[in-house]
N, C-alpha and C. Protein backbone atom coordinates (compact mmCIF):
# COMPACT_ATOMS: atom_id res chain seq x y z
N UNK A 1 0.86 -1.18 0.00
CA UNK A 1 0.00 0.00 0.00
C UNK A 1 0.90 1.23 0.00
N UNK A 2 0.96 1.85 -0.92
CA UNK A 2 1.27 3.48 -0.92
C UNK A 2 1.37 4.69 -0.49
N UNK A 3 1.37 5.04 0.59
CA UNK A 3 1.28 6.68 0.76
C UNK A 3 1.17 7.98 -0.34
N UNK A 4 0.28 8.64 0.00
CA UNK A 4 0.32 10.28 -1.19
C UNK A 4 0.40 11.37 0.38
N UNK A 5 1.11 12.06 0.22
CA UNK A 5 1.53 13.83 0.92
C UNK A 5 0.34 14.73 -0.02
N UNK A 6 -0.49 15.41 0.94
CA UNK A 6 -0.86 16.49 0.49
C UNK A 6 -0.27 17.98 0.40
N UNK A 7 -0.40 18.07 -1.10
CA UNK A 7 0.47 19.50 -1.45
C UNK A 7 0.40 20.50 -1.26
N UNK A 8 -1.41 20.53 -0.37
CA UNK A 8 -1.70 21.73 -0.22
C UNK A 8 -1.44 21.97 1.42
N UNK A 9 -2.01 20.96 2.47
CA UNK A 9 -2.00 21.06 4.20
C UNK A 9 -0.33 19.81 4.71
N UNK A 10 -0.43 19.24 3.51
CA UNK A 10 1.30 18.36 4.29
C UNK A 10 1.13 16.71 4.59
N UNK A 11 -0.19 16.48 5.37
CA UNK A 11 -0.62 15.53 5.59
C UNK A 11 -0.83 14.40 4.84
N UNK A 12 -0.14 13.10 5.33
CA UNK A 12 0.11 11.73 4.76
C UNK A 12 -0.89 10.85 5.21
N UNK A 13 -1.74 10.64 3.17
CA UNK A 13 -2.39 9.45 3.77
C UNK A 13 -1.95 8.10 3.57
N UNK A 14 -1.74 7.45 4.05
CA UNK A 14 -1.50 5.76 3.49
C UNK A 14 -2.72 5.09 3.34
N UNK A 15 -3.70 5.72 2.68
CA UNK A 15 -4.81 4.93 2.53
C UNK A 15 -4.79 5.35 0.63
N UNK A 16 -4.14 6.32 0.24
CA UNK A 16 -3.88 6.81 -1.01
C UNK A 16 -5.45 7.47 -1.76
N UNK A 17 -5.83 7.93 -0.86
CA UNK A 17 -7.50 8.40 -1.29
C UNK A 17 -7.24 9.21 -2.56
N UNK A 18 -8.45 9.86 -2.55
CA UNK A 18 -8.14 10.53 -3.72
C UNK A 18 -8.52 12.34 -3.56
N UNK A 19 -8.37 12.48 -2.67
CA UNK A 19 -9.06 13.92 -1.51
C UNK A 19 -8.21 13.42 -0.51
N UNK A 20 -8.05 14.51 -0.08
CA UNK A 20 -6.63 15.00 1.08
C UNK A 20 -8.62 14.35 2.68
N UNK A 21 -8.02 13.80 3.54
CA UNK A 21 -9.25 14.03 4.20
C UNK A 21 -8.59 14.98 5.09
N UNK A 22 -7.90 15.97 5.29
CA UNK A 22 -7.83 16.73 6.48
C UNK A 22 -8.10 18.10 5.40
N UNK A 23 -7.88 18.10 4.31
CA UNK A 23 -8.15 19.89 3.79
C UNK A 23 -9.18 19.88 2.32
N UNK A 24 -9.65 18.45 2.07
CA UNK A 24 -9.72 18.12 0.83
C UNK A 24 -9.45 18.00 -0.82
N UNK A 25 -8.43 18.70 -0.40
CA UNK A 25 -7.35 18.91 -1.70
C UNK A 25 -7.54 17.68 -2.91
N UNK A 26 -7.75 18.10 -3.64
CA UNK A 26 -7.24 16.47 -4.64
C UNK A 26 -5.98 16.02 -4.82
N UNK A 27 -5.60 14.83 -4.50
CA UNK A 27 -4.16 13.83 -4.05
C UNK A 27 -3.98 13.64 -5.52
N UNK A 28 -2.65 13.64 -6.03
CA UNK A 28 -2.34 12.98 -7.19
C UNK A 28 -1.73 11.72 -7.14
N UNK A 29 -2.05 10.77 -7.38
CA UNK A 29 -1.06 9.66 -6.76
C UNK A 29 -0.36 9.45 -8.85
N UNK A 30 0.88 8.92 -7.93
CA UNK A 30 1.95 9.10 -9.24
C UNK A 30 1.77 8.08 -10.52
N UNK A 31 0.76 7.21 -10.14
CA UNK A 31 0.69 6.43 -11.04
C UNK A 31 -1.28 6.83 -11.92
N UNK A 32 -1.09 8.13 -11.25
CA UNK A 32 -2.20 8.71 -11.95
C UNK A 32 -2.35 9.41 -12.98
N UNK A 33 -3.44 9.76 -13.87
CA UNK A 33 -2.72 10.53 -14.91
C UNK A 33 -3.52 12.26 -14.40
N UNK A 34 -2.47 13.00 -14.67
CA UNK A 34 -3.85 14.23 -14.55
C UNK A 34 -3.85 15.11 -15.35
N UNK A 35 -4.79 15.01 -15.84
CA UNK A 35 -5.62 15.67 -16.73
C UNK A 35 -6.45 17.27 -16.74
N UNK A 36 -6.13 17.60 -15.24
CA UNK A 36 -6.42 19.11 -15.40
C UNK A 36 -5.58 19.79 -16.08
N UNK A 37 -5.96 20.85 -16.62
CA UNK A 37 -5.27 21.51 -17.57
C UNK A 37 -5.44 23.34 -17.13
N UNK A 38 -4.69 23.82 -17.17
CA UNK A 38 -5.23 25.76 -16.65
C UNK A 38 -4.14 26.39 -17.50
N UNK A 39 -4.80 27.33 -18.01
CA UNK A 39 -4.31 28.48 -18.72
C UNK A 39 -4.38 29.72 -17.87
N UNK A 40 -3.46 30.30 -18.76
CA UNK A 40 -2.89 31.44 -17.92
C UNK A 40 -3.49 32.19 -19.14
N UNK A 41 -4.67 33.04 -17.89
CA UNK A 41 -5.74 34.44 -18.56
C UNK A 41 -4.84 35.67 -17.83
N UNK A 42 -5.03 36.67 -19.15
CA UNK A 42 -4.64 37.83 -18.97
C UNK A 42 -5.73 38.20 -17.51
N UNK A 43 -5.61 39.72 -17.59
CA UNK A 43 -6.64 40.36 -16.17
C UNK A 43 -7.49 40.52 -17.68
N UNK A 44 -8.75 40.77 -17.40
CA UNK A 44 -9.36 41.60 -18.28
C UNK A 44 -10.55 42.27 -18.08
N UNK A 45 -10.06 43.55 -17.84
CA UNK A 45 -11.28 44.81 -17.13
C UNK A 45 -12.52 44.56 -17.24
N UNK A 46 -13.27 44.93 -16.22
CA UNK A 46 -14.58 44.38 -15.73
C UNK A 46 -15.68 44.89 -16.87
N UNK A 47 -14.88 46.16 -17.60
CA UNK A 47 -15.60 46.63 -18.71
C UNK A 47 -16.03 45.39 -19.92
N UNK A 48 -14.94 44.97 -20.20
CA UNK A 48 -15.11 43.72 -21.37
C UNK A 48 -16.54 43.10 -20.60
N UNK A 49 -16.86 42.49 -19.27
CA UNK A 49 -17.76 41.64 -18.75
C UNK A 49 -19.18 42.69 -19.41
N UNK A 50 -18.79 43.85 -18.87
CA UNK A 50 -20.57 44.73 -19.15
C UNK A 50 -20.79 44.62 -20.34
N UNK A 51 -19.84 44.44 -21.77
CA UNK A 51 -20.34 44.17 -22.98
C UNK A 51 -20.71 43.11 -22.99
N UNK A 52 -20.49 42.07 -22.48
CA UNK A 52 -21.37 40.74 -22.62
C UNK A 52 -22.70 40.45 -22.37
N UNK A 53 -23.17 41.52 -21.30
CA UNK A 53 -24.29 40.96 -20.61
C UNK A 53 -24.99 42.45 -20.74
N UNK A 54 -26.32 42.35 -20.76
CA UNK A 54 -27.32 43.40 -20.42
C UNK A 54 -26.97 44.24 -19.60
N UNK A 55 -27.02 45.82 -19.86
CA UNK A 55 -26.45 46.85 -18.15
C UNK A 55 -27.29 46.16 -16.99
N UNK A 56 -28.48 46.45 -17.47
CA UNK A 56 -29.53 46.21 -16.08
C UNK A 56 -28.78 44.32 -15.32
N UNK A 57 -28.55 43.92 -16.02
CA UNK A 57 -27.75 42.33 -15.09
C UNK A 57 -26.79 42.64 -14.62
N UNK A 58 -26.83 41.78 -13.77
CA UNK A 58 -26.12 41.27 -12.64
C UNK A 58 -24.90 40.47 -13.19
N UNK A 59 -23.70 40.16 -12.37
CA UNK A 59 -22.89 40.04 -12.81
C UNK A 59 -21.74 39.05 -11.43
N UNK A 60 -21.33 37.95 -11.71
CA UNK A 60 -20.13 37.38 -10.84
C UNK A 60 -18.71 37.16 -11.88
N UNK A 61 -18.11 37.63 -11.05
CA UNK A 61 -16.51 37.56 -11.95
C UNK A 61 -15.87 36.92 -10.59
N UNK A 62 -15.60 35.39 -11.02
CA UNK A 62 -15.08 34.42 -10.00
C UNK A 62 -13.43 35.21 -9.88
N UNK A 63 -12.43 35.40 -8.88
CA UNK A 63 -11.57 36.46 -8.45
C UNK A 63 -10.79 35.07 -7.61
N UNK A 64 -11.13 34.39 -7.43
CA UNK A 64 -9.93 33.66 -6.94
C UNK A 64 -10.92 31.85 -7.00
N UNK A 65 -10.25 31.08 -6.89
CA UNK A 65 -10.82 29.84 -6.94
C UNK A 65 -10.24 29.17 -8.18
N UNK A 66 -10.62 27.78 -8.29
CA UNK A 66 -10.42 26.64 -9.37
C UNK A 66 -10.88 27.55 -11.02
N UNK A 67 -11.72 27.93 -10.59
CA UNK A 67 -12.78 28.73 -11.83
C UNK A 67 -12.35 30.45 -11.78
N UNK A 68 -11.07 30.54 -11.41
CA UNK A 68 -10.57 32.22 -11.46
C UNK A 68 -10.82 33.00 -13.03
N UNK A 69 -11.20 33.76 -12.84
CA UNK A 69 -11.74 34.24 -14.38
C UNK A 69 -13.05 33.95 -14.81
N UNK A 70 -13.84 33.01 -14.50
CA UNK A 70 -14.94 32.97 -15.08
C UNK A 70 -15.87 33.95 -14.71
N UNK A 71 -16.87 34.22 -15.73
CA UNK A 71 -17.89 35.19 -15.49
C UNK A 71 -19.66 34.27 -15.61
N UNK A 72 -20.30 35.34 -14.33
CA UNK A 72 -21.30 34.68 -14.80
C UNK A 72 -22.72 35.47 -14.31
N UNK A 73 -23.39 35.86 -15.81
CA UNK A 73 -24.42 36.59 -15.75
C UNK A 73 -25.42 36.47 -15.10
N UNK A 74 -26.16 36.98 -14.24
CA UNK A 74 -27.14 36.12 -13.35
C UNK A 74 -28.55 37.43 -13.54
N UNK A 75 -29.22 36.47 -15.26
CA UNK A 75 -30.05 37.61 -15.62
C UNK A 75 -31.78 36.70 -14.89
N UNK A 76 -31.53 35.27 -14.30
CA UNK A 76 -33.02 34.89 -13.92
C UNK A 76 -33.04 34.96 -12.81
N UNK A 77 -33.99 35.50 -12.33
CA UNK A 77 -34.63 35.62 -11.38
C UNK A 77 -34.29 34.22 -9.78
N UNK A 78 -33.68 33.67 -9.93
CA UNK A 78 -33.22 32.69 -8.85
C UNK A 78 -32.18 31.60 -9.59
N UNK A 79 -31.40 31.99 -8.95
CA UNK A 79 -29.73 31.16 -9.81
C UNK A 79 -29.02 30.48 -8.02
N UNK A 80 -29.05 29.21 -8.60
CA UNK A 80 -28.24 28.60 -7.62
C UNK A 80 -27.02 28.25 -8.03
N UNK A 81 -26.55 28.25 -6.99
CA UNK A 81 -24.83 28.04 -6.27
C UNK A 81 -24.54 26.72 -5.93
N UNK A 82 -23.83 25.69 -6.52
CA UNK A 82 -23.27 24.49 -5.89
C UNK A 82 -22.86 23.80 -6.39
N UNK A 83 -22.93 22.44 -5.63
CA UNK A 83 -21.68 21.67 -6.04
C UNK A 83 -22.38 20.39 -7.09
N UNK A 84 -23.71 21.02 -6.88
CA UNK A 84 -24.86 20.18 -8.11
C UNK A 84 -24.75 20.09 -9.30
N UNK A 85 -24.48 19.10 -10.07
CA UNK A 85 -24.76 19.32 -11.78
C UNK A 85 -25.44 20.15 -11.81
N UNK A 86 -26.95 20.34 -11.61
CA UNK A 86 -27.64 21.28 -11.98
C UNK A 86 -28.04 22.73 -11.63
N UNK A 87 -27.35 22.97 -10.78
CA UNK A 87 -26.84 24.31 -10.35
C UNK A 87 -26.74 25.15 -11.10
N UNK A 88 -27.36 26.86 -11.68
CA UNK A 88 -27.16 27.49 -12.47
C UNK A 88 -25.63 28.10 -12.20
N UNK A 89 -24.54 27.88 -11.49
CA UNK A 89 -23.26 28.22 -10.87
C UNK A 89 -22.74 27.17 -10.36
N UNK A 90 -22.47 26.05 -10.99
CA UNK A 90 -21.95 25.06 -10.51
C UNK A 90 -20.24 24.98 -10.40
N UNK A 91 -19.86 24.76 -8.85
CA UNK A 91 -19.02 24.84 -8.27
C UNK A 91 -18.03 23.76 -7.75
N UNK A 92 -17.66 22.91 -8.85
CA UNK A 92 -16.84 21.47 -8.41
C UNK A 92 -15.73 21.62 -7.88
N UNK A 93 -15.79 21.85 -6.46
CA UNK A 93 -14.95 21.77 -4.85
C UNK A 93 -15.94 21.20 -4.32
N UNK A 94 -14.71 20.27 -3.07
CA UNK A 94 -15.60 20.00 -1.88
C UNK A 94 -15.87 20.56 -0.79
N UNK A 95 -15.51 22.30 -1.30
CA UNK A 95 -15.62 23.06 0.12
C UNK A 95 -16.49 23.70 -0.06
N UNK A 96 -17.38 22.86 -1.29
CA UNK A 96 -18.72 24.07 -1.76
C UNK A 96 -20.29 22.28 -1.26
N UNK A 97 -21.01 23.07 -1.01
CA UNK A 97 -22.18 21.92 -0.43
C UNK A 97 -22.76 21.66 -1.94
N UNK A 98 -23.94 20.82 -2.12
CA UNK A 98 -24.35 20.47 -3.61
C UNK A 98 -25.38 21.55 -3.63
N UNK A 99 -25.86 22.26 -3.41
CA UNK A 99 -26.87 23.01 -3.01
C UNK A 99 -26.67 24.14 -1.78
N UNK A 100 -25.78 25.11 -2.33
CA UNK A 100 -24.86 26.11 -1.04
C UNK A 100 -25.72 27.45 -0.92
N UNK A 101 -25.78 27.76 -1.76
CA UNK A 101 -26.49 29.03 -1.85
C UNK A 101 -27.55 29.37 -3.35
N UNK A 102 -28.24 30.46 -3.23
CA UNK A 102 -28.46 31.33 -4.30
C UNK A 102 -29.11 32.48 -4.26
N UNK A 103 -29.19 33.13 -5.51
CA UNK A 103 -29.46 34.71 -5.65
C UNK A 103 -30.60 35.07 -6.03
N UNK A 104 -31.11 35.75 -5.72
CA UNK A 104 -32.10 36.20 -6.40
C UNK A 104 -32.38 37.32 -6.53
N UNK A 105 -32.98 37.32 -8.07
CA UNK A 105 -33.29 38.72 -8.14
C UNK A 105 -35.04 39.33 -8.10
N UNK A 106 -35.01 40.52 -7.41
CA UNK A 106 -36.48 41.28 -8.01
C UNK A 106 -36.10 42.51 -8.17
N UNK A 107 -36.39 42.66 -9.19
CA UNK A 107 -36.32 44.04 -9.77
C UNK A 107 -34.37 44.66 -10.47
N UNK A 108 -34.16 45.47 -9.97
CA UNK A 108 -32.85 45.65 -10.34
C UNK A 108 -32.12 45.36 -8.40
N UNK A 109 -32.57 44.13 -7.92
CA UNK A 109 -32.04 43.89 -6.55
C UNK A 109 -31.62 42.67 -6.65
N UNK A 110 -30.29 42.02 -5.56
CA UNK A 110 -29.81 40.80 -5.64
C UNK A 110 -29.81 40.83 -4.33
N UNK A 111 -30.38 39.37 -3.76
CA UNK A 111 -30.35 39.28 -2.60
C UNK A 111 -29.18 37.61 -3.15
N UNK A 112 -28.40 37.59 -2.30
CA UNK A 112 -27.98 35.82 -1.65
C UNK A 112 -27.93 35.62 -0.26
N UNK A 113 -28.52 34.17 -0.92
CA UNK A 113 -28.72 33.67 0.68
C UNK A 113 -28.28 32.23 0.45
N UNK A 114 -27.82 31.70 1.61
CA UNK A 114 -27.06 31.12 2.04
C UNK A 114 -28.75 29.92 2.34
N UNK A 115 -28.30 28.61 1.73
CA UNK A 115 -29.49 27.68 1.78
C UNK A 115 -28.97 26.13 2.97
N UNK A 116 -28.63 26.60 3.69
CA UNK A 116 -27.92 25.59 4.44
C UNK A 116 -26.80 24.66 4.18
N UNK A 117 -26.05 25.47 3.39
CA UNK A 117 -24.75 25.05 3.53
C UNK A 117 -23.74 24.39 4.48
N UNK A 118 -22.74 23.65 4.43
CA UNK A 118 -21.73 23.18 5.94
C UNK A 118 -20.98 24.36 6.04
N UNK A 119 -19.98 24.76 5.05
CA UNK A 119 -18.81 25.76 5.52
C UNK A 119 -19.52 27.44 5.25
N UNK A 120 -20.93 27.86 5.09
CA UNK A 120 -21.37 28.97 5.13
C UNK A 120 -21.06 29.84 3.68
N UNK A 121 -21.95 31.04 3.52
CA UNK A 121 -21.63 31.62 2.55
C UNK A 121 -21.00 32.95 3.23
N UNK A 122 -20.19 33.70 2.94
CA UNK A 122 -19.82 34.99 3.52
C UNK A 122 -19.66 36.40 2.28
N UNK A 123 -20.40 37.40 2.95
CA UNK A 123 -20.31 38.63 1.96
C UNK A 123 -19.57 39.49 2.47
N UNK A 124 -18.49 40.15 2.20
CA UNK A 124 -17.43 40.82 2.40
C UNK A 124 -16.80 40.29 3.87
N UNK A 125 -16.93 38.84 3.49
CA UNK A 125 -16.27 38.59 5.08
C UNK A 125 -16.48 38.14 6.04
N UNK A 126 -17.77 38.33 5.99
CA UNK A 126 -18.85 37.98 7.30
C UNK A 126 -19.84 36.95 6.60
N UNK A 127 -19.86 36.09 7.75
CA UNK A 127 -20.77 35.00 7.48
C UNK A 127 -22.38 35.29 7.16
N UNK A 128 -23.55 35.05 6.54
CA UNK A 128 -24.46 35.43 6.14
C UNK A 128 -25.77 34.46 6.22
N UNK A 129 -27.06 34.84 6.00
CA UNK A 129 -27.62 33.84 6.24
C UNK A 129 -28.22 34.43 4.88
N UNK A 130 -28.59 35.68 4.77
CA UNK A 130 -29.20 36.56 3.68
C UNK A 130 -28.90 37.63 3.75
N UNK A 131 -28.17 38.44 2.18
CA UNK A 131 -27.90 39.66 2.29
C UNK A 131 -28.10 40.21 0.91
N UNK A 132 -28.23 41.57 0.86
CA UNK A 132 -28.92 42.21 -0.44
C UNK A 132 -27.56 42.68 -0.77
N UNK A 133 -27.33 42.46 -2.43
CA UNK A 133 -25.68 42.46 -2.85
C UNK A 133 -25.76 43.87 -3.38
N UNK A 134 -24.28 44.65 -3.00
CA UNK A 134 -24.09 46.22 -3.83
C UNK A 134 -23.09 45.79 -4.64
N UNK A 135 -22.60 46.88 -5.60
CA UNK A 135 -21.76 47.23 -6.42
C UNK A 135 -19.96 46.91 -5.92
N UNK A 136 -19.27 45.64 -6.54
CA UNK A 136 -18.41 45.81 -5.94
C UNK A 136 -18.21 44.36 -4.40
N UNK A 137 -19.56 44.03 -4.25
CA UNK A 137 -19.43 42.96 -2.72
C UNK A 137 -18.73 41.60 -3.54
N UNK A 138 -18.04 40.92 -2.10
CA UNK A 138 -17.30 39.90 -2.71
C UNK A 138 -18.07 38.37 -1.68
N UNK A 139 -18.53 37.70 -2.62
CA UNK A 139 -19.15 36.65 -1.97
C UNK A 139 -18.19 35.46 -1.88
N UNK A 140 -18.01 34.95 -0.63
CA UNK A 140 -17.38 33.88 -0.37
C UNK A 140 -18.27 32.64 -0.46
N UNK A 141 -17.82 31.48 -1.51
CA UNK A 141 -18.53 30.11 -1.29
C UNK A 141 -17.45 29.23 -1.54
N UNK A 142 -17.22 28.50 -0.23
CA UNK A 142 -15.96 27.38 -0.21
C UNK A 142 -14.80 28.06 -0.87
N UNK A 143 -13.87 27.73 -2.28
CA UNK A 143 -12.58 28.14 -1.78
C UNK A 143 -12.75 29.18 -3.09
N UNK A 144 -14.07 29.42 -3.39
CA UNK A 144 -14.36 30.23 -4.62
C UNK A 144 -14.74 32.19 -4.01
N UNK A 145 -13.88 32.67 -4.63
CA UNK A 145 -14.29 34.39 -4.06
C UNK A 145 -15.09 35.20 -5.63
N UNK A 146 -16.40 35.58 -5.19
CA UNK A 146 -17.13 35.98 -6.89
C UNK A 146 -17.07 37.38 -6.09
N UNK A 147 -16.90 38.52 -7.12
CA UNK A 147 -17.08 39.60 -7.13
C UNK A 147 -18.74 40.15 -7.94
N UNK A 148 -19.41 40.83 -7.21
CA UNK A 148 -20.47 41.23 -7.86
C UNK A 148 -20.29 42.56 -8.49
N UNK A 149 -21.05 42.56 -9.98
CA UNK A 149 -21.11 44.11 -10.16
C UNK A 149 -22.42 43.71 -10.72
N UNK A 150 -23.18 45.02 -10.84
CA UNK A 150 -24.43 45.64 -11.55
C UNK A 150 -24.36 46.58 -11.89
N UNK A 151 -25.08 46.90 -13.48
CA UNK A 151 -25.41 47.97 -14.10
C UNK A 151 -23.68 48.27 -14.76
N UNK A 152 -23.48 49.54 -14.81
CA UNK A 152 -22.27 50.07 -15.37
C UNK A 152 -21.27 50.43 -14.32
N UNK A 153 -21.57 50.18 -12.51
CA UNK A 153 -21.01 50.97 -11.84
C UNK A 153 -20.78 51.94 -11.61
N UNK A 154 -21.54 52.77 -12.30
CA UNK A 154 -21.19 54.30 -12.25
C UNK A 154 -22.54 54.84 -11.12
């Protein structure tokens, strides 16, 4: 039986899992093949995002996480967050629940709320149960940080 070191917390499993169980990291064991692949994205101003999407929408620009760079328009009216296939924001970490959060909108307003998640959702920091999103707030879900904007910012 084998041992794998996790690369991210240090910790040795000799059970050779495939998730770190103390930080959940994914273990590479050497006789594995891996197949993730990441490119290296320029920055690219939040302006490029407002030409994509309607002013009046809403807007997440993932800012740190597995999914750094991605954007994602959140023009219906209730968009979920998780670790669900079917999640309108689906989030493959295990520090995200299958069903963590979501947003909603009425009117030109975004509320998220936090749907009983394990590790919580947090908006600028602070843990949340429900909060109405401004220009600029940074939502924490597991090891993913989304930046919100609406409208043009101005």
């Amino acid at each position: 039986m084998s041992s794998v070191t996790c690369q991210s917390c240090g910790r040795i499993d000799k059970h050779a899992s495939r998730f770190c169980p103390s930080c959940g990291e994914n273990l590479i064991v050497d006789n594995d093949e891996n197949t993730d692949a990441f490119e290296i994205v320029e920055v690219i101003p939040h302006e490029y995002d407002r030409a994509q999407f309607p002013e009046s929408c809403g807007l997440f620009v993932i800012e740190s996480g597995p999914k750094a760079g991605a954007r994602y328009g959140l023009e219906d009216e209730l968009i979920t967050i998780g670790r669900h296939t079917n999640a309108g924001i689906f989030l493959d970490d295990v520090t995200v629940s299958r069903r963590h959060a979501q947003v909603e909108r009425v009117g030109d307003r975004y509320t998220v709320k936090d749907v009983g998640s394990l590790n919580g959702t947090y908006v600028n920091r602070e843990r949340i149960d429900s909060a109405e999103l401004r220009e600029g707030d940074e939502v924490q879900i597991g090891r993913f940080r989304l930046v919100f904007f609406h409208g043009t910012g101005s």
